[in-house]
C-alpha atoms as a PDB file:
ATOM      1  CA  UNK A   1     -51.862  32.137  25.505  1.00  0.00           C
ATOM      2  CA  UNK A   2     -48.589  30.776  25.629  1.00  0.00           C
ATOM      3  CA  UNK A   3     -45.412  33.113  25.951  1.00  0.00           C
ATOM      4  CA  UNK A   4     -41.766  31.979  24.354  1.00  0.00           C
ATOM      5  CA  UNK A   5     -38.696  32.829  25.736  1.00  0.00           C
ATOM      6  CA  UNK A   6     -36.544  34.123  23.362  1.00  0.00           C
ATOM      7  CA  UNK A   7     -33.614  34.890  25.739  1.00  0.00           C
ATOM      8  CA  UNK A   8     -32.812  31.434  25.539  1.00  0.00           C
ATOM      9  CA  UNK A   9     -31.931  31.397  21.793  1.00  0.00           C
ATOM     10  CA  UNK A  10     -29.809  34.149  21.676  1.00  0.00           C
ATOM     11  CA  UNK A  11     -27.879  32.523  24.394  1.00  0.00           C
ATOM     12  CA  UNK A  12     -27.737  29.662  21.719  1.00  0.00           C
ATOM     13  CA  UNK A  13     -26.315  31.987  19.682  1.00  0.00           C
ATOM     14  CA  UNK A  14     -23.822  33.484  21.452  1.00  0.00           C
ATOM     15  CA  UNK A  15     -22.650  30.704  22.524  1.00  0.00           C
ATOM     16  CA  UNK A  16     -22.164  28.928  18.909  1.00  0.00           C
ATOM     17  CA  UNK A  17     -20.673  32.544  17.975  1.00  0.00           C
ATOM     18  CA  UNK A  18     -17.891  32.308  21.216  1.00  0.00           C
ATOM     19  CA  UNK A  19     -17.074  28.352  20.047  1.00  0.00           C
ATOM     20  CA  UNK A  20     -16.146  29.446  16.667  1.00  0.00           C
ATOM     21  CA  UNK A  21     -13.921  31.951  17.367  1.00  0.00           C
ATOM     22  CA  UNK A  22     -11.706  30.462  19.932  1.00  0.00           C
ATOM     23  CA  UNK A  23      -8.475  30.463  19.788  1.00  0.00           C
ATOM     24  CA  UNK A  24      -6.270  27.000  20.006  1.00  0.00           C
ATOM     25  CA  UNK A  25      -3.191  27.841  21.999  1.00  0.00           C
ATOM     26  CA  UNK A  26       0.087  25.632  22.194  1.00  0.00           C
ATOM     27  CA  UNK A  27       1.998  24.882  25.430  1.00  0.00           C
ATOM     28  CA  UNK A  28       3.698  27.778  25.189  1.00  0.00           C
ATOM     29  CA  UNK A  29       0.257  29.739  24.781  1.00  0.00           C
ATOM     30  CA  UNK A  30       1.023  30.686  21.199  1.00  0.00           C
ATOM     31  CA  UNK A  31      -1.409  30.710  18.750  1.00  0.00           C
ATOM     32  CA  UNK A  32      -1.575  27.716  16.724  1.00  0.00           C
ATOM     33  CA  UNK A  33      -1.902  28.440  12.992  1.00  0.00           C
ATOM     34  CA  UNK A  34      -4.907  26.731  10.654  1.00  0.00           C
ATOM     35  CA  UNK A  35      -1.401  25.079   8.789  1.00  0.00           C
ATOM     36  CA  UNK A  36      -0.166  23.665  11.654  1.00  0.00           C
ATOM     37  CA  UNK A  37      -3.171  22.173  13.269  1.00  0.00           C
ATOM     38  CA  UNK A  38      -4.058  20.921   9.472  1.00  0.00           C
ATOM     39  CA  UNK A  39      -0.367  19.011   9.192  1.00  0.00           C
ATOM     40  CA  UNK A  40      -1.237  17.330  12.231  1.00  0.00           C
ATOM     41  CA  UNK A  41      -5.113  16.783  10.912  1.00  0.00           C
ATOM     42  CA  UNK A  42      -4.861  12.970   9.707  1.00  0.00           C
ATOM     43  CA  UNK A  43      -8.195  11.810   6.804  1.00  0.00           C
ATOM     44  CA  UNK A  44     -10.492   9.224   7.591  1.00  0.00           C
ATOM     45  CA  UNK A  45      -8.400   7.516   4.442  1.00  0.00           C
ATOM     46  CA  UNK A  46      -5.126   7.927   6.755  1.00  0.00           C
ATOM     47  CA  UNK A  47      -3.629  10.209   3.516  1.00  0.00           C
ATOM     48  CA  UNK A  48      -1.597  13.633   4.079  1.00  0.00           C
ATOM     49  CA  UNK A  49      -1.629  15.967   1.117  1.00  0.00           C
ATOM     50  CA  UNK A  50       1.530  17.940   0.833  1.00  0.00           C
ATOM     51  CA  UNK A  51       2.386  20.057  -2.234  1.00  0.00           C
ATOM     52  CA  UNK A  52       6.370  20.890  -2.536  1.00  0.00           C
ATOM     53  CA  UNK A  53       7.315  24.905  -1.686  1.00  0.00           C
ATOM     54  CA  UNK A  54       9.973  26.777  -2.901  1.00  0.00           C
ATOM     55  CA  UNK A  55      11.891  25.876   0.180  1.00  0.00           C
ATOM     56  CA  UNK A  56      11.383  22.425  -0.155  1.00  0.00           C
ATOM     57  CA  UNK A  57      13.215  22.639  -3.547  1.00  0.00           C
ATOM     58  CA  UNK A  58      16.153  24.615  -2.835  1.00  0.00           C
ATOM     59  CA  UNK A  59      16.574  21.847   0.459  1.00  0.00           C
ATOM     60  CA  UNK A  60      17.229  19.313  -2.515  1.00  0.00           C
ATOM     61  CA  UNK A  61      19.631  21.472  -4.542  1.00  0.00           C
ATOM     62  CA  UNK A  62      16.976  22.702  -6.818  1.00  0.00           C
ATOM     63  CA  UNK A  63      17.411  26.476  -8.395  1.00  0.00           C
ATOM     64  CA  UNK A  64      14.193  26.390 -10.212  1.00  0.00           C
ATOM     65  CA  UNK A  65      11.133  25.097  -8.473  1.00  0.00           C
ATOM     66  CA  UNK A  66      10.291  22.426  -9.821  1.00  0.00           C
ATOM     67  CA  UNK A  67      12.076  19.149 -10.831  1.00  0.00           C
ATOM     68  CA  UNK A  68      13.528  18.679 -15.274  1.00  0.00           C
ATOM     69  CA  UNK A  69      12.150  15.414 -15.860  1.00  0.00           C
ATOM     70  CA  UNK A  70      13.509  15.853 -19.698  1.00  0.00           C
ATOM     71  CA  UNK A  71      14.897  12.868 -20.909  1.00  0.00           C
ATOM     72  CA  UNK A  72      18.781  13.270 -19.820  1.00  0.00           C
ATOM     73  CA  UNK A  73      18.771  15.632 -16.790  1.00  0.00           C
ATOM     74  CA  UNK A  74      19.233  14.220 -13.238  1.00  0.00           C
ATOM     75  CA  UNK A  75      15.157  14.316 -12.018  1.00  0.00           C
ATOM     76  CA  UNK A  76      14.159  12.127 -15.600  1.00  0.00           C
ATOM     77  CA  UNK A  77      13.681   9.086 -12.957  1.00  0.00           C
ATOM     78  CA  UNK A  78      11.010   8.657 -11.071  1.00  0.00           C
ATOM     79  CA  UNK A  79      13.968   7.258  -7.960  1.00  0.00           C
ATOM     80  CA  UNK A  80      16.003  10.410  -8.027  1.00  0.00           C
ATOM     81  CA  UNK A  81      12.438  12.281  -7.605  1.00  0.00           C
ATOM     82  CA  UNK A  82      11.368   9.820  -4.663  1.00  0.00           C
ATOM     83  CA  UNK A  83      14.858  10.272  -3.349  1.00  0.00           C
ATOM     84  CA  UNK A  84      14.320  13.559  -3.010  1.00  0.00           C
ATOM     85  CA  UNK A  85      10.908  13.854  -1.923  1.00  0.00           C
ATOM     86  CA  UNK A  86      11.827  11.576   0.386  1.00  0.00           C
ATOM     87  CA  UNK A  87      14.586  13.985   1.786  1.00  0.00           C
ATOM     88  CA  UNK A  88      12.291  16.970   1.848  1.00  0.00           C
ATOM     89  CA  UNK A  89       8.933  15.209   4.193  1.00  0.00           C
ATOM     90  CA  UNK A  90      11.792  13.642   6.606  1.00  0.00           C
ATOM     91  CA  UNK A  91      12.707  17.303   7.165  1.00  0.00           C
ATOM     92  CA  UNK A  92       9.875  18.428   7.316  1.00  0.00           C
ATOM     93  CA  UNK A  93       7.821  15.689   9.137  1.00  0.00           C
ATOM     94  CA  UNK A  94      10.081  13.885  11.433  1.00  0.00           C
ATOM     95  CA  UNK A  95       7.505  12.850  13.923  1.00  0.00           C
ATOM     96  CA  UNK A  96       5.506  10.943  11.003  1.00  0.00           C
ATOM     97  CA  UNK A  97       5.063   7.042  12.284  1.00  0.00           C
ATOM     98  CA  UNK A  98       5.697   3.984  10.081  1.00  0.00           C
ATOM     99  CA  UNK A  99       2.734   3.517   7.696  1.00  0.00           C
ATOM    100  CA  UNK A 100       1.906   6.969   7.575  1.00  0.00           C
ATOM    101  CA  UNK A 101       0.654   7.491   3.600  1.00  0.00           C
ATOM    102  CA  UNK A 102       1.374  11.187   1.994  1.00  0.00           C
ATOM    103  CA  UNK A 103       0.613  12.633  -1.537  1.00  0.00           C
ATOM    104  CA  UNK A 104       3.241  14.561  -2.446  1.00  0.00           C
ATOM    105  CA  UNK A 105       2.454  17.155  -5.274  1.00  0.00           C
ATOM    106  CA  UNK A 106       5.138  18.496  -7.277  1.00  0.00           C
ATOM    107  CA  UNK A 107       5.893  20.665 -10.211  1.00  0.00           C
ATOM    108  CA  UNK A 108       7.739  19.567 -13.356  1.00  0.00           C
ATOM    109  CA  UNK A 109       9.458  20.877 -16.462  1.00  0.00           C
ATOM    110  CA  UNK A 110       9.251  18.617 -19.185  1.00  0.00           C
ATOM    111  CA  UNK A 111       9.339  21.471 -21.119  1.00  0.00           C
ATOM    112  CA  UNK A 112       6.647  23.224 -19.849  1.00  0.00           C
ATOM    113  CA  UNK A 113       4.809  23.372 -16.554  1.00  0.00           C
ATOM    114  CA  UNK A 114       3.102  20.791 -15.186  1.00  0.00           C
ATOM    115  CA  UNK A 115       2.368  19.341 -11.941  1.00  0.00           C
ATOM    116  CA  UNK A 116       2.687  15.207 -11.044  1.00  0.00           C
ATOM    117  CA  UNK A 117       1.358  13.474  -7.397  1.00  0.00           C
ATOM    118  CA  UNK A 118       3.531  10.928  -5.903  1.00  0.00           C
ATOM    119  CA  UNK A 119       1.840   8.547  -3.406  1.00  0.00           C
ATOM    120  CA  UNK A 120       4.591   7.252  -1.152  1.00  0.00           C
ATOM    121  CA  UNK A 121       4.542   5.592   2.340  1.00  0.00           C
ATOM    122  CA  UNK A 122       6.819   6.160   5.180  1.00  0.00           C
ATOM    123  CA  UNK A 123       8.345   2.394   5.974  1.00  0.00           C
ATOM    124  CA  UNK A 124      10.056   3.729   9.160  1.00  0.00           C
ATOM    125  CA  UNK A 125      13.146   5.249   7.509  1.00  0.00           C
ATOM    126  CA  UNK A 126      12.533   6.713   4.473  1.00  0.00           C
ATOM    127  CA  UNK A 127       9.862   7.149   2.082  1.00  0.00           C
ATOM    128  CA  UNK A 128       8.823   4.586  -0.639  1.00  0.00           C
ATOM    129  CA  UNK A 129       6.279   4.701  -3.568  1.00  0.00           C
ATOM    130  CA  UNK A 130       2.842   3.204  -2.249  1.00  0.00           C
ATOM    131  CA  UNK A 131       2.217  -0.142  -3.596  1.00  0.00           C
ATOM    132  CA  UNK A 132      -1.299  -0.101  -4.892  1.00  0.00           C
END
């Protein structure tokens, strides 16, 4: 008759249950947050997805948040958007490296709601749209 040891699966376990709820900790033994260890999380395909906050809008002047693409109003370009988009991941990301590829989503009033992506690419001192 053979006899299993069970002891050693529940210190399997345990141990998987410890792992998973560890705490990261910065250098100044802060907690990290699941956002901030996720902005510094690059994709396989080298792509950050960012979607514009309320912040981010009133950084470009923006009361409403979103941009008025209608035909007429200052955002009906695609530049002025990218101008501004641009503006808003260089505060936001100033460590980001030349190269580095983000898809920026954003909302719109055209009238009505909608929301657009913009692929752009960081060429080492501002942000242009991704060349496909």
């Amino acid at each position: 008759m053979v006899k299993s040891n069970n002891s050693f699966g529940f210190f399997i376990v345990l141990f998987c249950i410890l792992i998973s709820t560890t705490e990261t900790f910065s250098k100044d033994n802060s907690p990290i947050t699941s956002i901030e260890k996720t902005s510094k999380f690059k994709p396989q395909n080298d792509v950050i997805k960012y979607t514009l906050t309320d912040d981010d809008y009133s950084l470009v002047g923006n009361g409403f948040s979103n941009f008025d693409i209608r035909e007429g109003y200052d955002e009906e370009t695609v530049m002025v958007r990218l101008a501004k988009i641009s503006k808003i991941l260089l505060n936001n990301f100033p460590d980001y490296k030349k190269g580095q590829k983000v898809a920026v989503s954003y909302n719109v009033w055209k009238p009505g709601d909608d929301v657009f992506v913009m692929n752009v690419e960081f060429n080492g001192t501002k942000y242009v749209l991704q060349k496909k």
